[in-house]
C-alpha atoms as a PDB file:
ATOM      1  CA  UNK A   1     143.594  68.753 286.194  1.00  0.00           C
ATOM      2  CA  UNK A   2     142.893  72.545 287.233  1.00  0.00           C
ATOM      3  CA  UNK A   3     144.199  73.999 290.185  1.00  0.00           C
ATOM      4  CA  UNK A   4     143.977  77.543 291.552  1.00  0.00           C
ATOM      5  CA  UNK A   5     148.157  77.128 292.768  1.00  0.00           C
ATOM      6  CA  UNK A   6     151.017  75.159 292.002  1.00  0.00           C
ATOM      7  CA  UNK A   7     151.179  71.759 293.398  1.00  0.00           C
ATOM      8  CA  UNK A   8     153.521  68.953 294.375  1.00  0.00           C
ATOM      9  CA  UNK A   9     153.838  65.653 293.216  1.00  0.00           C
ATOM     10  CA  UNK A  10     152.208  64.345 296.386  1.00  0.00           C
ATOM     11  CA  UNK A  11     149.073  66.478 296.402  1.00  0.00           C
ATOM     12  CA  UNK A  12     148.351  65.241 292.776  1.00  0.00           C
ATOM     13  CA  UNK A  13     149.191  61.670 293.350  1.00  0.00           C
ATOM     14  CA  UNK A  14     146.954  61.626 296.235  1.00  0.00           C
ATOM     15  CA  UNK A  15     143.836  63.726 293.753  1.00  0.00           C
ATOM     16  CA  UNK A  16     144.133  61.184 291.418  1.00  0.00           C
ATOM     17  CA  UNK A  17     144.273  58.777 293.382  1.00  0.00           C
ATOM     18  CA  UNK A  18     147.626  57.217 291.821  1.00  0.00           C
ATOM     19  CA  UNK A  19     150.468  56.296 292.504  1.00  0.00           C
ATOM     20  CA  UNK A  20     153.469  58.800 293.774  1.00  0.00           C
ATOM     21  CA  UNK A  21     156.162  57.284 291.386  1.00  0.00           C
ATOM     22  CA  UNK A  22     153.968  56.840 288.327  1.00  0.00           C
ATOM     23  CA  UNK A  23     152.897  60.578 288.981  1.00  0.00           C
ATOM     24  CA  UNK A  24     156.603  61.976 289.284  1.00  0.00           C
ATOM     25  CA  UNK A  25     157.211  59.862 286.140  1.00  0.00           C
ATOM     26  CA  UNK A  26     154.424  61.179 284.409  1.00  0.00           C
ATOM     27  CA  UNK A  27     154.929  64.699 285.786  1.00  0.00           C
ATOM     28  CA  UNK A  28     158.388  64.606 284.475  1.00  0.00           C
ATOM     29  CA  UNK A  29     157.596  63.655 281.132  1.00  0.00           C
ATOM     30  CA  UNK A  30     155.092  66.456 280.643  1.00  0.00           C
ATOM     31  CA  UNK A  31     157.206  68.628 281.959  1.00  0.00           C
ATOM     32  CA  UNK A  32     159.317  67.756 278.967  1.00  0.00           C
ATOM     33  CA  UNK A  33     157.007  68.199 276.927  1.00  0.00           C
ATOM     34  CA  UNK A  34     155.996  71.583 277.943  1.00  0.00           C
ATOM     35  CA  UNK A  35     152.550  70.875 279.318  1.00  0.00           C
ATOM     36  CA  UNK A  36     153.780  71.611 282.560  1.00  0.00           C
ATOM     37  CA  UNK A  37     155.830  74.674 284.257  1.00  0.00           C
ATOM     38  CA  UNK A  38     157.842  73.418 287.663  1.00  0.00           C
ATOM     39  CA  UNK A  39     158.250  76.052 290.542  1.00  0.00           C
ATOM     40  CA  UNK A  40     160.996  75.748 293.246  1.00  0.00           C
ATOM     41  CA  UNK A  41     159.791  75.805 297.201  1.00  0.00           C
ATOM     42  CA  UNK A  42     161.806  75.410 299.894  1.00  0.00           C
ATOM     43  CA  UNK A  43     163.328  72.558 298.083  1.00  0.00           C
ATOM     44  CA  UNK A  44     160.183  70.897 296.496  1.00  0.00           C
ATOM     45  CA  UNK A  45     159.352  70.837 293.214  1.00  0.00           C
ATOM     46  CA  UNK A  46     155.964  72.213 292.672  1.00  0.00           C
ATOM     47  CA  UNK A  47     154.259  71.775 289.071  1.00  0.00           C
ATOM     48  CA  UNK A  48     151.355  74.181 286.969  1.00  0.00           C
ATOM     49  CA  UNK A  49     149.766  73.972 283.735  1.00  0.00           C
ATOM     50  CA  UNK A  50     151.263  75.527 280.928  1.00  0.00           C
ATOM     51  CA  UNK A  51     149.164  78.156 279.506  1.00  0.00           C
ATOM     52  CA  UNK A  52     148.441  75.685 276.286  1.00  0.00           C
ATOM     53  CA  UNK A  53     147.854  73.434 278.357  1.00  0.00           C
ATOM     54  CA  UNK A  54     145.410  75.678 280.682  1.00  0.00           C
ATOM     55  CA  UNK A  55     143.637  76.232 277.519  1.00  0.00           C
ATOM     56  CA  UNK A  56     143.571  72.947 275.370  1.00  0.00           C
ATOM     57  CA  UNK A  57     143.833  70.022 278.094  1.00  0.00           C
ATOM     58  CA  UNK A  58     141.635  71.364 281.096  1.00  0.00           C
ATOM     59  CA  UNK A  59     138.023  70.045 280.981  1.00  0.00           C
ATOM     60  CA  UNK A  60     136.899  73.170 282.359  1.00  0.00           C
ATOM     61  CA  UNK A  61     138.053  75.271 279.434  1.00  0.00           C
ATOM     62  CA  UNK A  62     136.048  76.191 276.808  1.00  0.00           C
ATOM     63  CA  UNK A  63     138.387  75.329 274.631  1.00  0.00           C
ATOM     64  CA  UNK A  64     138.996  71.965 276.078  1.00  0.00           C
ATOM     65  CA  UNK A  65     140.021  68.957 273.666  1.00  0.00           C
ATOM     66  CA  UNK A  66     139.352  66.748 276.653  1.00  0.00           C
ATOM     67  CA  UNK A  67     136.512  64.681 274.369  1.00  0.00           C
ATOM     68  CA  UNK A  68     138.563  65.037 271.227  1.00  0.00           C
ATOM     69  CA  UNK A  69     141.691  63.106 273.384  1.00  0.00           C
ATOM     70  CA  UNK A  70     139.012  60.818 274.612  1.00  0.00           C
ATOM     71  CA  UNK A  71     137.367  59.548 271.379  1.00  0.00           C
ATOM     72  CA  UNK A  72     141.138  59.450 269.656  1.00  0.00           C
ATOM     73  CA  UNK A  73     142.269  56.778 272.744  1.00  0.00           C
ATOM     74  CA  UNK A  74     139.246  54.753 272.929  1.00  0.00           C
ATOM     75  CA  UNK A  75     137.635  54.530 269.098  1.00  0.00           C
ATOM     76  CA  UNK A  76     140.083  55.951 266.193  1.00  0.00           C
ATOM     77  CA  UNK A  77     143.178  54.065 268.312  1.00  0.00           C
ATOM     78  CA  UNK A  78     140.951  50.774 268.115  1.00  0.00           C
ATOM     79  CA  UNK A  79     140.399  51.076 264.035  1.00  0.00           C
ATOM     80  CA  UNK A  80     144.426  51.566 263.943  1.00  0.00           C
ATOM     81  CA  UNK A  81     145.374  48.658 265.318  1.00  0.00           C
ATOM     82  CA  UNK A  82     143.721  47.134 262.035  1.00  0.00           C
ATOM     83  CA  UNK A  83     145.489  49.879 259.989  1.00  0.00           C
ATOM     84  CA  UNK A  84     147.575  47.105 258.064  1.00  0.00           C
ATOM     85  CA  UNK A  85     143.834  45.044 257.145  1.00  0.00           C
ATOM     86  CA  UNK A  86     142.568  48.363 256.014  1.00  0.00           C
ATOM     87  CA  UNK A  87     145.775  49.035 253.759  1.00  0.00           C
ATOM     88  CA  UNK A  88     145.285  45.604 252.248  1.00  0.00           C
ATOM     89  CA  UNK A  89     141.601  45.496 251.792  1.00  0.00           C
ATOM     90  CA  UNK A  90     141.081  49.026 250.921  1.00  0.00           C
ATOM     91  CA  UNK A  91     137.818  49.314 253.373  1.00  0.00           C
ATOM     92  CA  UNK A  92     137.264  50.419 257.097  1.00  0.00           C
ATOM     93  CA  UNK A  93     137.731  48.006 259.727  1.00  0.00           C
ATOM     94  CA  UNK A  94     135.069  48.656 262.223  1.00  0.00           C
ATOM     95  CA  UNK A  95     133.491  44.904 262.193  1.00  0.00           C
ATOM     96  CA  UNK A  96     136.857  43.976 263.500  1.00  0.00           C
ATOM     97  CA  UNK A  97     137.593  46.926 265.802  1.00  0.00           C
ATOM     98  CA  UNK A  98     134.205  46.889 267.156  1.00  0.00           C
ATOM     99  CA  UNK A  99     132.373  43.875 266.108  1.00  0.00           C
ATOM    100  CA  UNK A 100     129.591  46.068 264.315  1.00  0.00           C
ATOM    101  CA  UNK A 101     129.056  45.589 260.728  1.00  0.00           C
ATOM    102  CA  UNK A 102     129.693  48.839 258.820  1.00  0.00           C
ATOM    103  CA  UNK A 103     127.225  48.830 256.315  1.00  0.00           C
ATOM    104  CA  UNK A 104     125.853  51.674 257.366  1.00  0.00           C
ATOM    105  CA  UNK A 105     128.379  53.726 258.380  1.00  0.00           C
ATOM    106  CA  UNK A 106     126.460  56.129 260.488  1.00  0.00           C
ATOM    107  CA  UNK A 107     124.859  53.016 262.247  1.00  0.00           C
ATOM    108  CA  UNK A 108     128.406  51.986 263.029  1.00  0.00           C
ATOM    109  CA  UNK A 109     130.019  55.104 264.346  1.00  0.00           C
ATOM    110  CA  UNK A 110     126.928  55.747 266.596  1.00  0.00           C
ATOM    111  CA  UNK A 111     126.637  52.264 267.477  1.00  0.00           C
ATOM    112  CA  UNK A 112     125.719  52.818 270.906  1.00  0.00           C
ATOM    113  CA  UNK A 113     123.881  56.164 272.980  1.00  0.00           C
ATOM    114  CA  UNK A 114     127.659  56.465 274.617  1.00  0.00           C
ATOM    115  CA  UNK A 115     129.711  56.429 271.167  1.00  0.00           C
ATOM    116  CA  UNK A 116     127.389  58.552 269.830  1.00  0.00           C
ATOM    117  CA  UNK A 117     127.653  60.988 272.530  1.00  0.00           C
ATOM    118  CA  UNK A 118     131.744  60.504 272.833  1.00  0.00           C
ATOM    119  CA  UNK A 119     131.518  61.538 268.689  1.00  0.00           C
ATOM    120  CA  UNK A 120     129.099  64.701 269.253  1.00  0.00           C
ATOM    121  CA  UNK A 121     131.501  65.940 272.028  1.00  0.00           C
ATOM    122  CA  UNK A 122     134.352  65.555 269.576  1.00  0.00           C
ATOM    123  CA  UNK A 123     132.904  67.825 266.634  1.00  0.00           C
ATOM    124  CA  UNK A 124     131.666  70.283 269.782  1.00  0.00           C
ATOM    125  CA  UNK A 125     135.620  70.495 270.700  1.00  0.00           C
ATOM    126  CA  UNK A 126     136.842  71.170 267.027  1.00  0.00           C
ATOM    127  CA  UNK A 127     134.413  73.767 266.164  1.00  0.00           C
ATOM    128  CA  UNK A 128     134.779  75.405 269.256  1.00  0.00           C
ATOM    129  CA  UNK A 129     138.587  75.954 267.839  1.00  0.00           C
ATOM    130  CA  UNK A 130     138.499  75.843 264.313  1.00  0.00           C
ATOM    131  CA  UNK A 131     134.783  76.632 263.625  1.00  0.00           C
ATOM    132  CA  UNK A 132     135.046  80.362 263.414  1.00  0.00           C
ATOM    133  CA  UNK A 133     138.345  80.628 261.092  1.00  0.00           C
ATOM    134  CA  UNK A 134     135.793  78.134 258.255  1.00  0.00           C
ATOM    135  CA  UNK A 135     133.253  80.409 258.530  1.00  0.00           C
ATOM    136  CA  UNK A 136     134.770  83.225 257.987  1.00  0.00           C
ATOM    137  CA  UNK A 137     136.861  82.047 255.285  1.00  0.00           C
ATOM    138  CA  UNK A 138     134.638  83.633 252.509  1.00  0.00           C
ATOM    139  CA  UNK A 139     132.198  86.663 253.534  1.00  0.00           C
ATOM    140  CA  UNK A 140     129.219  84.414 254.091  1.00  0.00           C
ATOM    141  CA  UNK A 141     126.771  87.579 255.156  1.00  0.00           C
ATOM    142  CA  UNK A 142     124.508  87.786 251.565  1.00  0.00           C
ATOM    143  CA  UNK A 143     123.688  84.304 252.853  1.00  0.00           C
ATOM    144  CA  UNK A 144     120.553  84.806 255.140  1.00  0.00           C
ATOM    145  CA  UNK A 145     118.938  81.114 255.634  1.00  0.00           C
ATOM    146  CA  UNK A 146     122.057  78.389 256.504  1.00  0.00           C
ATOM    147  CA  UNK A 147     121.419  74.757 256.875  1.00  0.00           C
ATOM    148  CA  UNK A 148     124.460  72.980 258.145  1.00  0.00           C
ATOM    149  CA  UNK A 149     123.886  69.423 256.875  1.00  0.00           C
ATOM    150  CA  UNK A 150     125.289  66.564 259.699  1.00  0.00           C
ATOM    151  CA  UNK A 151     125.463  69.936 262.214  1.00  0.00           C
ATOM    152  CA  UNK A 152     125.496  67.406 264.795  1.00  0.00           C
ATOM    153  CA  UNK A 153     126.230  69.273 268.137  1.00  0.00           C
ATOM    154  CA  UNK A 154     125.872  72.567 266.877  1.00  0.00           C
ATOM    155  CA  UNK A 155     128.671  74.318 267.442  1.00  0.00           C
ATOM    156  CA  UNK A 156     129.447  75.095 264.088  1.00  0.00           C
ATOM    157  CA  UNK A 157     125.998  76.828 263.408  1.00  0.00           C
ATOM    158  CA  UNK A 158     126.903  78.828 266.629  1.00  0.00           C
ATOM    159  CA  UNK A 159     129.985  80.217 265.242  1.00  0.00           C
ATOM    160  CA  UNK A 160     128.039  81.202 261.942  1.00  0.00           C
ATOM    161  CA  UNK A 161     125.056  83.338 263.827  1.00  0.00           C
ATOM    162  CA  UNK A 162     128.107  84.361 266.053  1.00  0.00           C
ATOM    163  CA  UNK A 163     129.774  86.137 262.744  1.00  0.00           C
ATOM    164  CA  UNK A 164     126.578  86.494 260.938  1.00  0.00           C
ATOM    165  CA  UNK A 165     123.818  88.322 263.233  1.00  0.00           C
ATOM    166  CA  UNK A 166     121.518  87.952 260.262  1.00  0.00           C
ATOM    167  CA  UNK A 167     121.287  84.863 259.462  1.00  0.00           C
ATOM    168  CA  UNK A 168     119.597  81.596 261.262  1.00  0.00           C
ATOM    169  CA  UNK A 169     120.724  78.247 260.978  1.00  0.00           C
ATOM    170  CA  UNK A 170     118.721  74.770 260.604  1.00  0.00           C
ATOM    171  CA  UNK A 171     121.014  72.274 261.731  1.00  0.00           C
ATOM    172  CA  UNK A 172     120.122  68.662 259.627  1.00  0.00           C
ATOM    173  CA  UNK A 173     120.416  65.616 261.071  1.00  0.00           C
ATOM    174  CA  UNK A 174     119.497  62.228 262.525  1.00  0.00           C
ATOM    175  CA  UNK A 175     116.510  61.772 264.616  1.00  0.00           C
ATOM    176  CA  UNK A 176     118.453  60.708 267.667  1.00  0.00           C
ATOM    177  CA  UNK A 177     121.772  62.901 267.164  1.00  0.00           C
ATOM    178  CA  UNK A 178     118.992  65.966 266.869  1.00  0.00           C
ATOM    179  CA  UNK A 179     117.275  64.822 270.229  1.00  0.00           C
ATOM    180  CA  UNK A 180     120.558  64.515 272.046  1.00  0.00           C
ATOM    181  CA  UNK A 181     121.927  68.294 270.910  1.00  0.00           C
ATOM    182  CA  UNK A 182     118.940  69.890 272.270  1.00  0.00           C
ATOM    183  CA  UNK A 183     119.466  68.304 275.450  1.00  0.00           C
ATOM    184  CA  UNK A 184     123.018  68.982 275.662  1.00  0.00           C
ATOM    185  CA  UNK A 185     124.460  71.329 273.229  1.00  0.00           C
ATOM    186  CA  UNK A 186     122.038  74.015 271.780  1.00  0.00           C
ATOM    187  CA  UNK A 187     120.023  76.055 274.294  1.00  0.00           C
ATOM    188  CA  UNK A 188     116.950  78.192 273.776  1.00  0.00           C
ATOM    189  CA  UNK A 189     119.593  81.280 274.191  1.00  0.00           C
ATOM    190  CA  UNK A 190     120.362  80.443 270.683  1.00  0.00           C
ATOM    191  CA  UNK A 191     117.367  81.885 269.245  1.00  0.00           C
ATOM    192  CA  UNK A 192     118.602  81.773 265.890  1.00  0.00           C
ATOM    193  CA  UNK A 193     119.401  77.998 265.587  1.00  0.00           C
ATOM    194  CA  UNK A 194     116.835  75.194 264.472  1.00  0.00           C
ATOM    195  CA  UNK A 195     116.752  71.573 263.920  1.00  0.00           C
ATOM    196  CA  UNK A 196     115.017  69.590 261.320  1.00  0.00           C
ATOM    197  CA  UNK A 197     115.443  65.213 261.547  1.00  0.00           C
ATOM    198  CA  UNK A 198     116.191  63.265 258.495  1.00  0.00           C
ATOM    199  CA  UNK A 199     118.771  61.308 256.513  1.00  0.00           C
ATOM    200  CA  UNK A 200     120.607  63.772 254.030  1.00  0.00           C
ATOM    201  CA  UNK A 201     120.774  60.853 251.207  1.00  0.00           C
ATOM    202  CA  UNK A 202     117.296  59.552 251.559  1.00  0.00           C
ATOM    203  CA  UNK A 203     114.766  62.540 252.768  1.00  0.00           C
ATOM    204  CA  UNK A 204     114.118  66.142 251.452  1.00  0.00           C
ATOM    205  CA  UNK A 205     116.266  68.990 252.915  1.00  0.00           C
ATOM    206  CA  UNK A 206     115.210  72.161 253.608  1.00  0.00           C
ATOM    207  CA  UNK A 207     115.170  75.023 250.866  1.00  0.00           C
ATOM    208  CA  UNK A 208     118.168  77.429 251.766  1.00  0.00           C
ATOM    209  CA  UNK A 209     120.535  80.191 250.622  1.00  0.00           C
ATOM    210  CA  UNK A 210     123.984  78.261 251.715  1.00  0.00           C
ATOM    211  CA  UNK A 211     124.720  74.675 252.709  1.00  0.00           C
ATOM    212  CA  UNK A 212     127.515  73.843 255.185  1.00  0.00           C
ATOM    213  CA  UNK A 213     129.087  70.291 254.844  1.00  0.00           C
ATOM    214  CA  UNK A 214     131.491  70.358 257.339  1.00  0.00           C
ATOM    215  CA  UNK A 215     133.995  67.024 257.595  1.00  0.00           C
ATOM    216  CA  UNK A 216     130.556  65.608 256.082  1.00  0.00           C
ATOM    217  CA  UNK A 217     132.452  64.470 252.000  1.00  0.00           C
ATOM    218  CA  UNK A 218     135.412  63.203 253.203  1.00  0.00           C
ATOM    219  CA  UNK A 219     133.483  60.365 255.059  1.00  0.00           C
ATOM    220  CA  UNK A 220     132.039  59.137 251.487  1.00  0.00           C
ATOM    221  CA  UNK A 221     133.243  57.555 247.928  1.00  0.00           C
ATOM    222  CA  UNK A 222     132.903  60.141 245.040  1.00  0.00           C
ATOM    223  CA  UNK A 223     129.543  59.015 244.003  1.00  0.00           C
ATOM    224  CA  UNK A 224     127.917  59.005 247.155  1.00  0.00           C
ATOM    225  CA  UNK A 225     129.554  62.585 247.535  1.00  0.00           C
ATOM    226  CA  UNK A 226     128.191  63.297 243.893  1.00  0.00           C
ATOM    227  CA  UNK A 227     124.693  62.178 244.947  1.00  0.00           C
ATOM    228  CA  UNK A 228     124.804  64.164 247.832  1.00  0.00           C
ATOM    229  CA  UNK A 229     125.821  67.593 246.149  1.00  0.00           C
ATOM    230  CA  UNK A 230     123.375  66.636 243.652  1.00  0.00           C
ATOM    231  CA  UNK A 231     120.805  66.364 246.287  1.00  0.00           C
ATOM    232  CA  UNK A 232     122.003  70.151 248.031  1.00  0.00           C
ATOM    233  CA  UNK A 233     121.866  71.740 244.214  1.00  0.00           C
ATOM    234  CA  UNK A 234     118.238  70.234 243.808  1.00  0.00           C
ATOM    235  CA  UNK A 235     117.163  72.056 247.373  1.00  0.00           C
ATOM    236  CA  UNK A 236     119.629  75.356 246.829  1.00  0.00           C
ATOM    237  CA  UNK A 237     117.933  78.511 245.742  1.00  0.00           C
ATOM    238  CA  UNK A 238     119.120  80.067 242.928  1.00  0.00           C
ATOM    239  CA  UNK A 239     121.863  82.197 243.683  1.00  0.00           C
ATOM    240  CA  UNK A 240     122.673  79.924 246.842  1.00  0.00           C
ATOM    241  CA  UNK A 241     125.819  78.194 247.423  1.00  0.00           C
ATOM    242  CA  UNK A 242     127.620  75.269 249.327  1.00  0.00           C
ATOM    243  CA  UNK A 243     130.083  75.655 251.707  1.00  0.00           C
ATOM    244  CA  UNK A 244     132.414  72.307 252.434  1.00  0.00           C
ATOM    245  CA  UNK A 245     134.692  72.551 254.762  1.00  0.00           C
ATOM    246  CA  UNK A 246     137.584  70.072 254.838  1.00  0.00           C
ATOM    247  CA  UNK A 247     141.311  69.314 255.603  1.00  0.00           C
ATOM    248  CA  UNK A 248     142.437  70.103 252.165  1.00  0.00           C
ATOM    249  CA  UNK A 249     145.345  68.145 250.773  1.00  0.00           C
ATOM    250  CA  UNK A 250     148.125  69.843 248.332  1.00  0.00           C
ATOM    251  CA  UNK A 251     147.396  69.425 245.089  1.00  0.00           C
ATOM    252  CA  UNK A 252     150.600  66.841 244.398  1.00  0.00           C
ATOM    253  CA  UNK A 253     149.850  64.827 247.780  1.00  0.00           C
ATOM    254  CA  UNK A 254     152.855  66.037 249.256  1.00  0.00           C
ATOM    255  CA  UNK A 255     151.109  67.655 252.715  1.00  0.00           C
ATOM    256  CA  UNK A 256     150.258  68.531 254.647  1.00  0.00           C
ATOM    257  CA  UNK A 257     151.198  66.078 257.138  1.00  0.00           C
ATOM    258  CA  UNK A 258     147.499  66.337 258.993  1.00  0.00           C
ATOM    259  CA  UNK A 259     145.608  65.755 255.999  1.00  0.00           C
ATOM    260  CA  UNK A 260     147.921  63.125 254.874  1.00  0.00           C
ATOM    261  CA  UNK A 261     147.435  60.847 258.352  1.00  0.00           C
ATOM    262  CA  UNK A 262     143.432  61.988 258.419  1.00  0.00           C
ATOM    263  CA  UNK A 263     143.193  60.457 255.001  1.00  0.00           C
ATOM    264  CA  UNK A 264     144.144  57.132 256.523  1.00  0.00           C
ATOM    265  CA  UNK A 265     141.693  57.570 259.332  1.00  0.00           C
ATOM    266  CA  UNK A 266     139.059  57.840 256.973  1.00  0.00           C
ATOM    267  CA  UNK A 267     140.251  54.344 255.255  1.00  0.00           C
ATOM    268  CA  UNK A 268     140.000  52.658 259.002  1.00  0.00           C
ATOM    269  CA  UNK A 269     137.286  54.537 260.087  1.00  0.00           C
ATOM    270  CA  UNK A 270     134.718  55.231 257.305  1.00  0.00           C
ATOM    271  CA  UNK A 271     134.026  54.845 253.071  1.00  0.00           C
ATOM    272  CA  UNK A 272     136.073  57.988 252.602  1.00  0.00           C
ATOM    273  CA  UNK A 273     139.545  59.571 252.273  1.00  0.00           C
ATOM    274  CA  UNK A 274     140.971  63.060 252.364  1.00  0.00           C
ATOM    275  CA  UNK A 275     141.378  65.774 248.673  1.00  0.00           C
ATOM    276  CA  UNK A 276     142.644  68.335 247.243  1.00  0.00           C
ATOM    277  CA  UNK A 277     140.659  71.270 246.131  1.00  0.00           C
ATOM    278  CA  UNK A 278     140.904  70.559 242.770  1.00  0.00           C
ATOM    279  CA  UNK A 279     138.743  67.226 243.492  1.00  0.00           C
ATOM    280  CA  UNK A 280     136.560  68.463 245.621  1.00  0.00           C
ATOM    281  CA  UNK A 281     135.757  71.442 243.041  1.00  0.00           C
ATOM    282  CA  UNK A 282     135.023  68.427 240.137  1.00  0.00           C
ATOM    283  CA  UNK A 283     132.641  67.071 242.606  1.00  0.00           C
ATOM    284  CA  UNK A 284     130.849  70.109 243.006  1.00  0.00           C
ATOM    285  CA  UNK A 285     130.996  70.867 239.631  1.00  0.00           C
ATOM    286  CA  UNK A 286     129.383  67.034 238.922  1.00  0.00           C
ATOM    287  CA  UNK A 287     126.489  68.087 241.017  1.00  0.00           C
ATOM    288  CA  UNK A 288     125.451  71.156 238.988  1.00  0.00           C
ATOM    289  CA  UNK A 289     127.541  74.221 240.940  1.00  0.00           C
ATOM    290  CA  UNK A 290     130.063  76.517 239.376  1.00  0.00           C
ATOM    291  CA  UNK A 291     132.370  79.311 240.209  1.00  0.00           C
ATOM    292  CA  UNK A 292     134.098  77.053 242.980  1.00  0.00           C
ATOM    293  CA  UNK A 293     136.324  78.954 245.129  1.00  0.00           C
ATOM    294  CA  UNK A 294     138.897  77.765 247.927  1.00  0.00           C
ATOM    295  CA  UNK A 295     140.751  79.254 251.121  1.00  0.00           C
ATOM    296  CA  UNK A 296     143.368  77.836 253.265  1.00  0.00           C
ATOM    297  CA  UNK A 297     142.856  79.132 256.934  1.00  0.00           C
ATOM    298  CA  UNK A 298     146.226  78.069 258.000  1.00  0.00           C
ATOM    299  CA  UNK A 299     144.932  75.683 260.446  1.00  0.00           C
ATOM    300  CA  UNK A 300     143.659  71.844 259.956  1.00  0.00           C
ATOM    301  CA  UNK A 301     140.531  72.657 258.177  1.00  0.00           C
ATOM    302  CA  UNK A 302     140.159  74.859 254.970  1.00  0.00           C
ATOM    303  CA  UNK A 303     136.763  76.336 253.192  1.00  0.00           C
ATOM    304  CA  UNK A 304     135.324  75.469 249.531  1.00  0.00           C
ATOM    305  CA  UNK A 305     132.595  77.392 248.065  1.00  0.00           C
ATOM    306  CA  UNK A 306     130.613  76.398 245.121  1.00  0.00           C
ATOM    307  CA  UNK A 307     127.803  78.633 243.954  1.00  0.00           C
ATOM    308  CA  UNK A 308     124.106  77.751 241.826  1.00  0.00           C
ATOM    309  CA  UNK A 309     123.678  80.081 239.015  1.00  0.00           C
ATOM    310  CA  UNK A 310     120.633  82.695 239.577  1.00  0.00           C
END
């Protein structure tokens, strides 16, 4: 919670409406764990937010990961609980976690108006953080039309026309995932951003200078990421590129430790898993581009650029 002062136990036992010991005992522990700073006041113990935790943990903040907590607790947590049926089947365990088949994987993860929404506010939190260090990654200016393939929320295409001034962005996606960003996400202050509905494996995409598939390839096998790149070549101008942004794995497996534990989310949770740049340049190269390049940002997610040939 926010608060304009320091407060005691008993005022946020009684905002919460919990209980006082359960507070003190939770109060303690974060305490502990730095989230929380304790002041001394005529011999009570008064508690504020850290200034991480003012920053990352506040709903108000713009850099909240309120939503990103909130889908990790009630969805990925759910698919873990299977993790040992996913290590011995080698597939996601979603009809189990959620009783939803996961044939379509998209279908499954947005299997209800609510999930879909809990997902969209997740990508809005970790582009909000991590969006602009992807973007900027590689000087993306010579690259004047964008369409960020799955842009889902939005914020990512923000953060490009927020380090870009000349370009505009078509964000690409579902019918129902485009509706619900216009309500909610993208505002007609942001000029510079448009939306076009389809299904990136089945319908034609939009003729551009630069593609963005962001945390979009490590959902998929390597042929459905082949047919996909193969579909973005097809649509690229010549001289165009593709921009994948991903939580890049060493090249011998050993780390990081992020990329290592998101590659197991994506075997509970979707088709995919985690790579290293060297893989994901072979799939680009499958697909027609060339000259791939990479950058670490030195935070969870890293840039790959693969450029058509003029």
């Amino acid at each position: 919670m926010s608060a304009e002062r320091p407060l005691s136990a008993e005022e946020i036992s009684e905002a919460v409406e919990a209980s006082l010991d359960g507070t003190q005992r939770l109060l303690a522990a974060c305490t502990g764990l730095q989230l929380l700073n304790t002041h001394q006041d005529n011999g009570r113990v008064l508690y504020s937010n850290t200034e991480e935790a003012r920053v990352y943990l506040t709903r108000s903040s713009p850099l909240s990961l309120y939503h990103a907590i909130q889908y990790s607790s009630r969805t990925i947590y759910l698919s873990w609980h299977y993790l040992t049926d996913a290590i011995r089947e080698g597939k996601n365990q979603y009809e189990k976690a959620f009783g939803v088949n996961s044939k379509d994987l998209f279908q499954a993860l947005y299997r209800s108006d609510e999930e879909m929404m809990k997902f969209m506010h997740l990508m809005n939190s970790i582009w909000n953080i991590c969006g602009k260090d992807v973007v900027t990654a590689f000087d993306l200016s010579p690259f004047k039309v964008i369409c960020d393939l799955g842009g889902c929320s939005g914020a990512l295409a923000k953060q490009c026309t927020s380090a870009y001034p000349e370009c505009t962005v078509t964000i690409f996606d579902l019918p129902k995932v485009v509706r619900t960003s216009r309500e909610h996400f993208v505002t007609e202050a942001d000029q510079r951003i448009a939306f076009h509905e389809g299904d990136f494996f089945k319908d034609p995409l939009p003729e551009a200078d630069l593609y963005i598939l962001a945390r979009i390839l490590h959902d998929w096998t390597d042929q459905c990421c082949v047919e996909l790149l193969s579909r973005v070549y097809k649509a690229c101008k010549p001289g165009g590129a593709v921009l994948l942004v991903e939580a890049l794995l060493h090249e011998d497996g050993s780390g990081p430790l992020t990329a290592q534990l998101y590659s197991l989310n994506m075997l509970v949770q979707t088709e995919g898993r985690e790579r290293t740049a060297v893989q994901y340049a072979a799939l680009l190269t499958a697909a027609g581009f060339t000259a791939t390049q990479h950058r670490f940002t030195g935070k969870i997610y890293d840039a790959v650029l693969g450029r058509k040939e003029t």
